[in-house]
Every structure is written in structure tokens, then in C-alpha cells.
Protein backbone atom coordinates (compact mmCIF):
# COMPACT_ATOMS: atom_id res chain seq x y z
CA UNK A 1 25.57 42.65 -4.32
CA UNK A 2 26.09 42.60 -8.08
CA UNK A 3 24.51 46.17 -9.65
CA UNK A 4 22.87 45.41 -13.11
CA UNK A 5 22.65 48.26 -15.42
CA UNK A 6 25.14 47.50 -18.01
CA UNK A 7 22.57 46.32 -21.88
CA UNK A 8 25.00 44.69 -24.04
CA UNK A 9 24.24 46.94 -27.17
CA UNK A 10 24.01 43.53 -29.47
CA UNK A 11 24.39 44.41 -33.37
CA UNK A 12 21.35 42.84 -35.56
CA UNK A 13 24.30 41.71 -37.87
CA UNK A 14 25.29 39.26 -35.21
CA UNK A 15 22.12 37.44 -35.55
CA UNK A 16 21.91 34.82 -38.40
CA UNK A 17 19.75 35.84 -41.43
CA UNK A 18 19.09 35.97 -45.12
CA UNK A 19 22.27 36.41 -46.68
CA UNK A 20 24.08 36.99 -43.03
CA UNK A 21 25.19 33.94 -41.65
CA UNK A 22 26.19 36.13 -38.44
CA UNK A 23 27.86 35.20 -35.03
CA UNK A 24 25.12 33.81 -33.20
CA UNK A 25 26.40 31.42 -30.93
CA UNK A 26 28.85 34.32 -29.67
CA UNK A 27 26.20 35.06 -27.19
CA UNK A 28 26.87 31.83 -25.34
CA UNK A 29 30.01 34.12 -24.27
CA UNK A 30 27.73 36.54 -22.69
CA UNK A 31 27.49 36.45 -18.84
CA UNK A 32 24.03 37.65 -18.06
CA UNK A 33 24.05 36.82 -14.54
CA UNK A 34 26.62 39.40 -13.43
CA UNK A 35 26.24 43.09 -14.44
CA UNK A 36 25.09 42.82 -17.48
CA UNK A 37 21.13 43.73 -17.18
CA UNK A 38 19.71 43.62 -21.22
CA UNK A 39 20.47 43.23 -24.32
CA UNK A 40 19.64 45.36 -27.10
CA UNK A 41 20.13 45.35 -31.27
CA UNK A 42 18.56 48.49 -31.60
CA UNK A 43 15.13 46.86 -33.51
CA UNK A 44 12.04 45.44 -32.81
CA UNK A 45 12.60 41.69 -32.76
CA UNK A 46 14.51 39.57 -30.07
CA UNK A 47 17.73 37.74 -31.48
CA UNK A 48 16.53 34.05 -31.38
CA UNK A 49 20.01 33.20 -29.71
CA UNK A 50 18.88 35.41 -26.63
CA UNK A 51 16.86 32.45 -25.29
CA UNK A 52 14.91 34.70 -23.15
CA UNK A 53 18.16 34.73 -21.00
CA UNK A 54 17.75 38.55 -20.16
CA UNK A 55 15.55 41.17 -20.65
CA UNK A 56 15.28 42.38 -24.62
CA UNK A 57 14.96 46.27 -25.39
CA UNK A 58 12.90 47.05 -28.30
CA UNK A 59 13.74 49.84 -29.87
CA UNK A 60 11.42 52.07 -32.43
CA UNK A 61 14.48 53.09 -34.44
CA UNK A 62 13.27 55.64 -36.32
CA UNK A 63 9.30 56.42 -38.13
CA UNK A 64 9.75 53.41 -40.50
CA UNK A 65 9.42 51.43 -37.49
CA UNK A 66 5.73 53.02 -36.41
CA UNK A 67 4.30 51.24 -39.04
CA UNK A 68 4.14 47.39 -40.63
CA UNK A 69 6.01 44.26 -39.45
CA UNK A 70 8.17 46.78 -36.56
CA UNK A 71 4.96 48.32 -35.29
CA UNK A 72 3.39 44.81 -34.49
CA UNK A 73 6.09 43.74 -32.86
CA UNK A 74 6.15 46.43 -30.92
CA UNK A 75 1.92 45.99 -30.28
CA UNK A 76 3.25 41.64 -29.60
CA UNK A 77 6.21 42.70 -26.75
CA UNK A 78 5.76 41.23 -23.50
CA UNK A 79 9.09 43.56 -22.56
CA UNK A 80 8.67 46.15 -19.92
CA UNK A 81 10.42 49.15 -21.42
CA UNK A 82 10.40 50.51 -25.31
CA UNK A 83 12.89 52.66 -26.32
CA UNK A 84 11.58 55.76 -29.05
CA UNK A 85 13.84 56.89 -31.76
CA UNK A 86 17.40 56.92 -32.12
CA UNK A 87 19.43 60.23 -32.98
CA UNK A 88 16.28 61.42 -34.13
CA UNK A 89 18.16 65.07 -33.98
CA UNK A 90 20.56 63.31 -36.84
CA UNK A 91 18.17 61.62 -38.76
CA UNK A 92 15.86 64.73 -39.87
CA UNK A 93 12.89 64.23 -37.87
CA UNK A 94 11.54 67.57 -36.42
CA UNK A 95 10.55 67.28 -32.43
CA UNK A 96 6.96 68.45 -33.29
CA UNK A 97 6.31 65.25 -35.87
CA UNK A 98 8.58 63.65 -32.85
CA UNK A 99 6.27 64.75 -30.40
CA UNK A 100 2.67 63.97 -32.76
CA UNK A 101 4.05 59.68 -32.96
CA UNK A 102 4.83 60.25 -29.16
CA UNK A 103 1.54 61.02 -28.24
CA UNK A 104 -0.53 59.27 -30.93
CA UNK A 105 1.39 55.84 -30.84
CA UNK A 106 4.09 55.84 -27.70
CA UNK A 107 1.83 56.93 -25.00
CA UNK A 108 -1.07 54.32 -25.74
CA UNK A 109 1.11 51.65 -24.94
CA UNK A 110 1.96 52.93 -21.21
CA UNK A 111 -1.86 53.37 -20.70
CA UNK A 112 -3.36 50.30 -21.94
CA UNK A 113 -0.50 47.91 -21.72
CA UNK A 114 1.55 48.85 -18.63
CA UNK A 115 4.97 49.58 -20.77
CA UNK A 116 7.81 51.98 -19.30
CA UNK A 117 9.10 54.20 -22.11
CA UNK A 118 12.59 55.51 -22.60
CA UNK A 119 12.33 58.91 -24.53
CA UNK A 120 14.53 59.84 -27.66
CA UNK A 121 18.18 59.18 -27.48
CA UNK A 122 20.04 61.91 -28.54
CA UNK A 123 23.85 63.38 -29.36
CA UNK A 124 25.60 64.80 -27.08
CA UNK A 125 26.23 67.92 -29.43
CA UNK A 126 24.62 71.47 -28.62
CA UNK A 127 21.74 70.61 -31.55
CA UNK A 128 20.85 67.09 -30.03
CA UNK A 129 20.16 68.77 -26.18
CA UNK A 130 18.28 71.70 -28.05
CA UNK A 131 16.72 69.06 -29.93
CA UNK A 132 15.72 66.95 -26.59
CA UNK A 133 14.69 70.55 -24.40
CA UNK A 134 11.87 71.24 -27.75
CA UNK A 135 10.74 67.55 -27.52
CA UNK A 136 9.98 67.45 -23.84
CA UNK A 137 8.77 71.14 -23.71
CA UNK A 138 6.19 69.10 -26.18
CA UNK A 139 5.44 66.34 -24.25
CA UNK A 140 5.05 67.42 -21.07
CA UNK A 141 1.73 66.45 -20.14
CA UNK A 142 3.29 62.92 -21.05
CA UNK A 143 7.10 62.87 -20.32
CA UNK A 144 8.98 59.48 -20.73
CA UNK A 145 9.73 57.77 -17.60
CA UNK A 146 13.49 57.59 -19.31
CA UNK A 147 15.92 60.19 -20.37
CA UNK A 148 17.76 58.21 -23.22
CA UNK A 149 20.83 59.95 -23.88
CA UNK A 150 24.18 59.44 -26.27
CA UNK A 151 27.70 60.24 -25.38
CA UNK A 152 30.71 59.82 -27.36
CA UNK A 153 33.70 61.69 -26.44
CA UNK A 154 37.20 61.38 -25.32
CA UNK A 155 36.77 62.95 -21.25
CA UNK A 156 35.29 61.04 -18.63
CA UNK A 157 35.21 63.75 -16.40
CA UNK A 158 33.14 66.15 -19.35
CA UNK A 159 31.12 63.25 -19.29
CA UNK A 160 29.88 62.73 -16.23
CA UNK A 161 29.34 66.65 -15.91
CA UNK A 162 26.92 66.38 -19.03
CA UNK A 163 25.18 63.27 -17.46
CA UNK A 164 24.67 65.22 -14.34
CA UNK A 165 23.39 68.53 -15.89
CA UNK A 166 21.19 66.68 -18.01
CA UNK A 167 19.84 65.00 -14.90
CA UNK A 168 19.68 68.31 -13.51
CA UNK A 169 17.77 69.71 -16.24
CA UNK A 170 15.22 66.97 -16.26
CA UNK A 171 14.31 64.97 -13.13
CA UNK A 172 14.25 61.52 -14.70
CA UNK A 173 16.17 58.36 -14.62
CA UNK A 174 18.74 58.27 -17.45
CA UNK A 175 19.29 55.93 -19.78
CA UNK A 176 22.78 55.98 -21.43
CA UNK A 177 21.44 54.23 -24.60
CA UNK A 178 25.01 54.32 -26.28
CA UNK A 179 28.80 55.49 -24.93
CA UNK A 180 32.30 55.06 -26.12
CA UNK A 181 35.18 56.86 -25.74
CA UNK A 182 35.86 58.27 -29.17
CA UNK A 183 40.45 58.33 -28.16
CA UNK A 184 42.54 56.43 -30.37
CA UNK A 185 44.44 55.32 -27.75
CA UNK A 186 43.94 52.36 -25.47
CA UNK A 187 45.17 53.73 -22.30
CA UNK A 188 42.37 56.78 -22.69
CA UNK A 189 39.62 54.51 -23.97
CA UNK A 190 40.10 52.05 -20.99
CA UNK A 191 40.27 54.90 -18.53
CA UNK A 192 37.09 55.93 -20.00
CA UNK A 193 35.12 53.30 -19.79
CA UNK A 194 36.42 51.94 -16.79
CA UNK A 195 35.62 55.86 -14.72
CA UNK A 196 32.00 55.86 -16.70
CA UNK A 197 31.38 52.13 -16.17
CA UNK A 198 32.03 52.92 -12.14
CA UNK A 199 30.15 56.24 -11.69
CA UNK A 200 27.16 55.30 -13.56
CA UNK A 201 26.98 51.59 -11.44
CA UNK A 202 27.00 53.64 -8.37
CA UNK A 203 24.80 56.50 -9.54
CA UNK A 204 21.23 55.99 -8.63
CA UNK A 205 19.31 58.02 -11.16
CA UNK A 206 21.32 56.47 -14.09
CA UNK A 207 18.87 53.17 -14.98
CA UNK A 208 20.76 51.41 -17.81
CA UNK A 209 23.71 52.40 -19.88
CA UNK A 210 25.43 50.09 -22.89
CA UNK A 211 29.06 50.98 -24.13
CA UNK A 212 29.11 50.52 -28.42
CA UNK A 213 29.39 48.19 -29.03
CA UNK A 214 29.30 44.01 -29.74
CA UNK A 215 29.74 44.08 -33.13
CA UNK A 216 32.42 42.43 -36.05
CA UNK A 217 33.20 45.75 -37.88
CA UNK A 218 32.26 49.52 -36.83
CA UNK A 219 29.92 51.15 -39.14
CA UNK A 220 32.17 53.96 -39.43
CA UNK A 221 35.71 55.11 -38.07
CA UNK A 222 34.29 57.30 -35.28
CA UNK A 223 34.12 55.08 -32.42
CA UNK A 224 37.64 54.69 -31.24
CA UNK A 225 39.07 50.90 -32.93
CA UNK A 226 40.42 49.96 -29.25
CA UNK A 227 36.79 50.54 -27.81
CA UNK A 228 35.09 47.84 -29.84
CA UNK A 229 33.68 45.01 -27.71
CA UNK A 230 33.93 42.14 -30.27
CA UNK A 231 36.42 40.80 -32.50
CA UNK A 232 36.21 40.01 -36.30
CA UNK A 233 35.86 36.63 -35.21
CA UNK A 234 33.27 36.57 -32.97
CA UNK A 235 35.28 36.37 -29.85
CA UNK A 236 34.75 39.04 -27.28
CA UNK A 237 37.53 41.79 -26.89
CA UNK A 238 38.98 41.88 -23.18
CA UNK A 239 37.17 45.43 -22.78
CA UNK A 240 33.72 43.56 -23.04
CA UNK A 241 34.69 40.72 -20.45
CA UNK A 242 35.67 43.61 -18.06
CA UNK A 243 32.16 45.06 -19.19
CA UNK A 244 30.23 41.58 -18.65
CA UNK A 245 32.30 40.27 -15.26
CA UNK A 246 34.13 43.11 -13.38
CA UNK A 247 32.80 45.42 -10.77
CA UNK A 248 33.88 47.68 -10.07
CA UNK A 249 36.26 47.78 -13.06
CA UNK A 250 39.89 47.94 -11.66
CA UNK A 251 42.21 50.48 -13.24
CA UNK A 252 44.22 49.09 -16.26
CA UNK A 253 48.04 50.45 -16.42
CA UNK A 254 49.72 49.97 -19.89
């Protein structure tokens, strides 16, 4: 029986728009049907070449999307789980004015509209968990149903020791929002993924996880080149069709 947790963490770039011409029939290469679960472009409105295919995962980015065009979107979703802030812990929003949207905004919409809410994802660094521990000490008369967590990092095995303590820590599901092995080389970055890809298929309190990600160009040079999931072209790298068809994911021996 196929396990679906794996959201293919889609960038918004990829979708055709003003000025952006994008990739969009690239997603005719995605394999939703296997373990591939959602898809996510870390915003509030579904990429039109989805085609309702698999779940969507809106995301409230940041507090720019609490408000206007975002904020009805989020009000207009018909999706089952919201995700709340990215790297909020990076992006210099306190927990307490974290903790005021959570309860004036986030919480209405599990108790008059049914959704499931994934809490802040943050970095795996020592000031995103202290970050995380003073948001939930703030909201725990209304804790997310979700853990959303970030790892990027170059051990599999530190890895799955933070996913556990965390686990530990909280009591919740996880969601692994974003992961990538941060090596720059292939043979580590495979290993990675493949060991992460396994455990957290066969873990039960791990929900959803997406590896970074299906995009043309990295924003930055932090995420490890050989980790990218997409090609300049559009064409998916072979790491994403292990990610989309494969599991468990076999060892690869270079």
C-alpha cells in the first residue's frame, strides 16, 4: 500500500503570470497518484495547472498575507489544512504579535469552518525552536493540530534525532514543511534524502513532509545545487522522480 505524505513544494514562479511566462505544463510530469500527497507554492492561490489533481496547501506566508486579496482567499478555501507563517523566527515577527493573528484570525477558521491548521514553520537553528517553545507556551489553550517544522542540514541521522525530540517536546503530528540536505556532494545529498524520505514514510506521527524544492533556479546558494528537484528547463531532476515514484527509495551508489 502506497504511503502518501510526500507535498511537492511547487515554486509560484512555475506558474504562468504577468511578466512570468513560467513552466506550467511541467506539472503534467507530476505523479500524484503514488506518494506524492499535495502540492504546495507557499501562497494563497492554487496554480491553475493543478487541476484539482491533489490536495493544495495554502499557506499564510507571512502578516501581509492576513489582510487583502491573500486573506480572502484564505476566507474562499475549500482545502482542509492552512499552513501559518513561514520562518516567522527569520522574518522579524515576535511570537506574541505571532500568537495575537493566531488567535484573532487562525483559530476562527477551525471553529466556524472545520479547517486543520499547521502551526509556524520554523529553522532548525537554536533561535527558531526557542522561537516555536514561546509561540506554543502562547497558544496553548489553542495549539495547532500541526507541528510545521524546517530542516536543512547535511546529517540524516542529526535529523531524525531533531524530528524526534521535537515530537517529544510537543505531542503533535509533524509537518516537515521544507528539507534538503544542505552537502555539496551528490552521494551525501542522495543519502539524505533517500534515509529522511524512508523514516519519515514509515513514521506515524510525521503527517506531510516536502523536500525544496521544484523550482528553475534556487533563490540563494544554500540549498545544496545537486538537491534541486527541477531543471532549468522544466524537466524534473532524477532526485524528484525518486521523490514522486519510489518507495521505499533504494540506496543510490556513485
Amino acid at each position: 500500500m502506497v504511503v502518501q505524505k510526500r507535498c511537492l513544494l511547487w515554486d509560484w514562479t512555475n506558474s504562468s503570470g504577468p511578466g512570468n511566462p513560467g513552466v506550467p505544463w511541467a506539472l503534467n510530469q507530476a505523479n500524484f497518484r503514488g506518494p506524492l500527497s499535495s502540492l504546495s507554492n507557499w501562497n494563497t492561490w492554487t496554480p491553475p495547472e493543478l487541476h484539482n489533481r491533489a490536495p493544495y496547501r495554502p499557506m499564510v506566508h507571512l502578516e501581509a498575507q492576513l489582510s487583502g486579496s491573500d486573506w480572502q482567499n484564505i476566507l474562499n478555501s475549500h482545502e482542509p489544512i492552512i499552513h501559518f507563517f513561514n520562518e516567522p523566527d527569520k522574518n522579524g515577527i515576535p511570537p506574541q504579535r505571532a500568537a495575537q493573528a493566531w488567535h484573532n484570525q487562525m483559530v476562527p477558521l477551525r471553529q466556524q469552518r472545520g479547517k486543520k491548521l499547521a502551526g509556524p514553520s520554523v529553522s532548525n537553528d537554536d533561535n527558531g525552536q526557542r522561537w516555536l517553545s514561546e509561540f506554543m507556551a502562547l497558544t496553548t489553550s489553542a495549539p495547532p493540530e500541526y507541528i510545521g517544522l524546517h530542516y536543512y542540514g547535511t546529517s540524516g541521522d542529526a535529523c531524525i534525532a531533531y524530528l524526534k525530540a521535537m515530537h517529544a517536546r510537543y505531542g503533535r503530528p509533524i509537518i516537515v514543511s521544507e528539507i534538503a540536505s544542505i552537502a555539496r556532494d551528490k552521494a551525501s545529498v542522495y543519502g539524505f534524502t533517500i534515509q529522511l524520505a524512508n523514516f519519515m514514510d514509515e513514521t506515524e506521527w510525521i503527517y506531510e513532509y516536502g523536500f525544496f524544492g521544484c523550482m528553475r533556479k534556487m533563490a540563494d546558494g544554500f540549498v545544496s545545487p545537486a538537491a534541486q528537484l527541477m531543471e532549468p528547463d522544466g524537466r524534473f531532476t532524477d532526485l524528484m522522480m525518486k521523490l514522486q515514484w519510489d518507495q521505499p527509495i533504494k540506496p543510490v551508489h556513485f
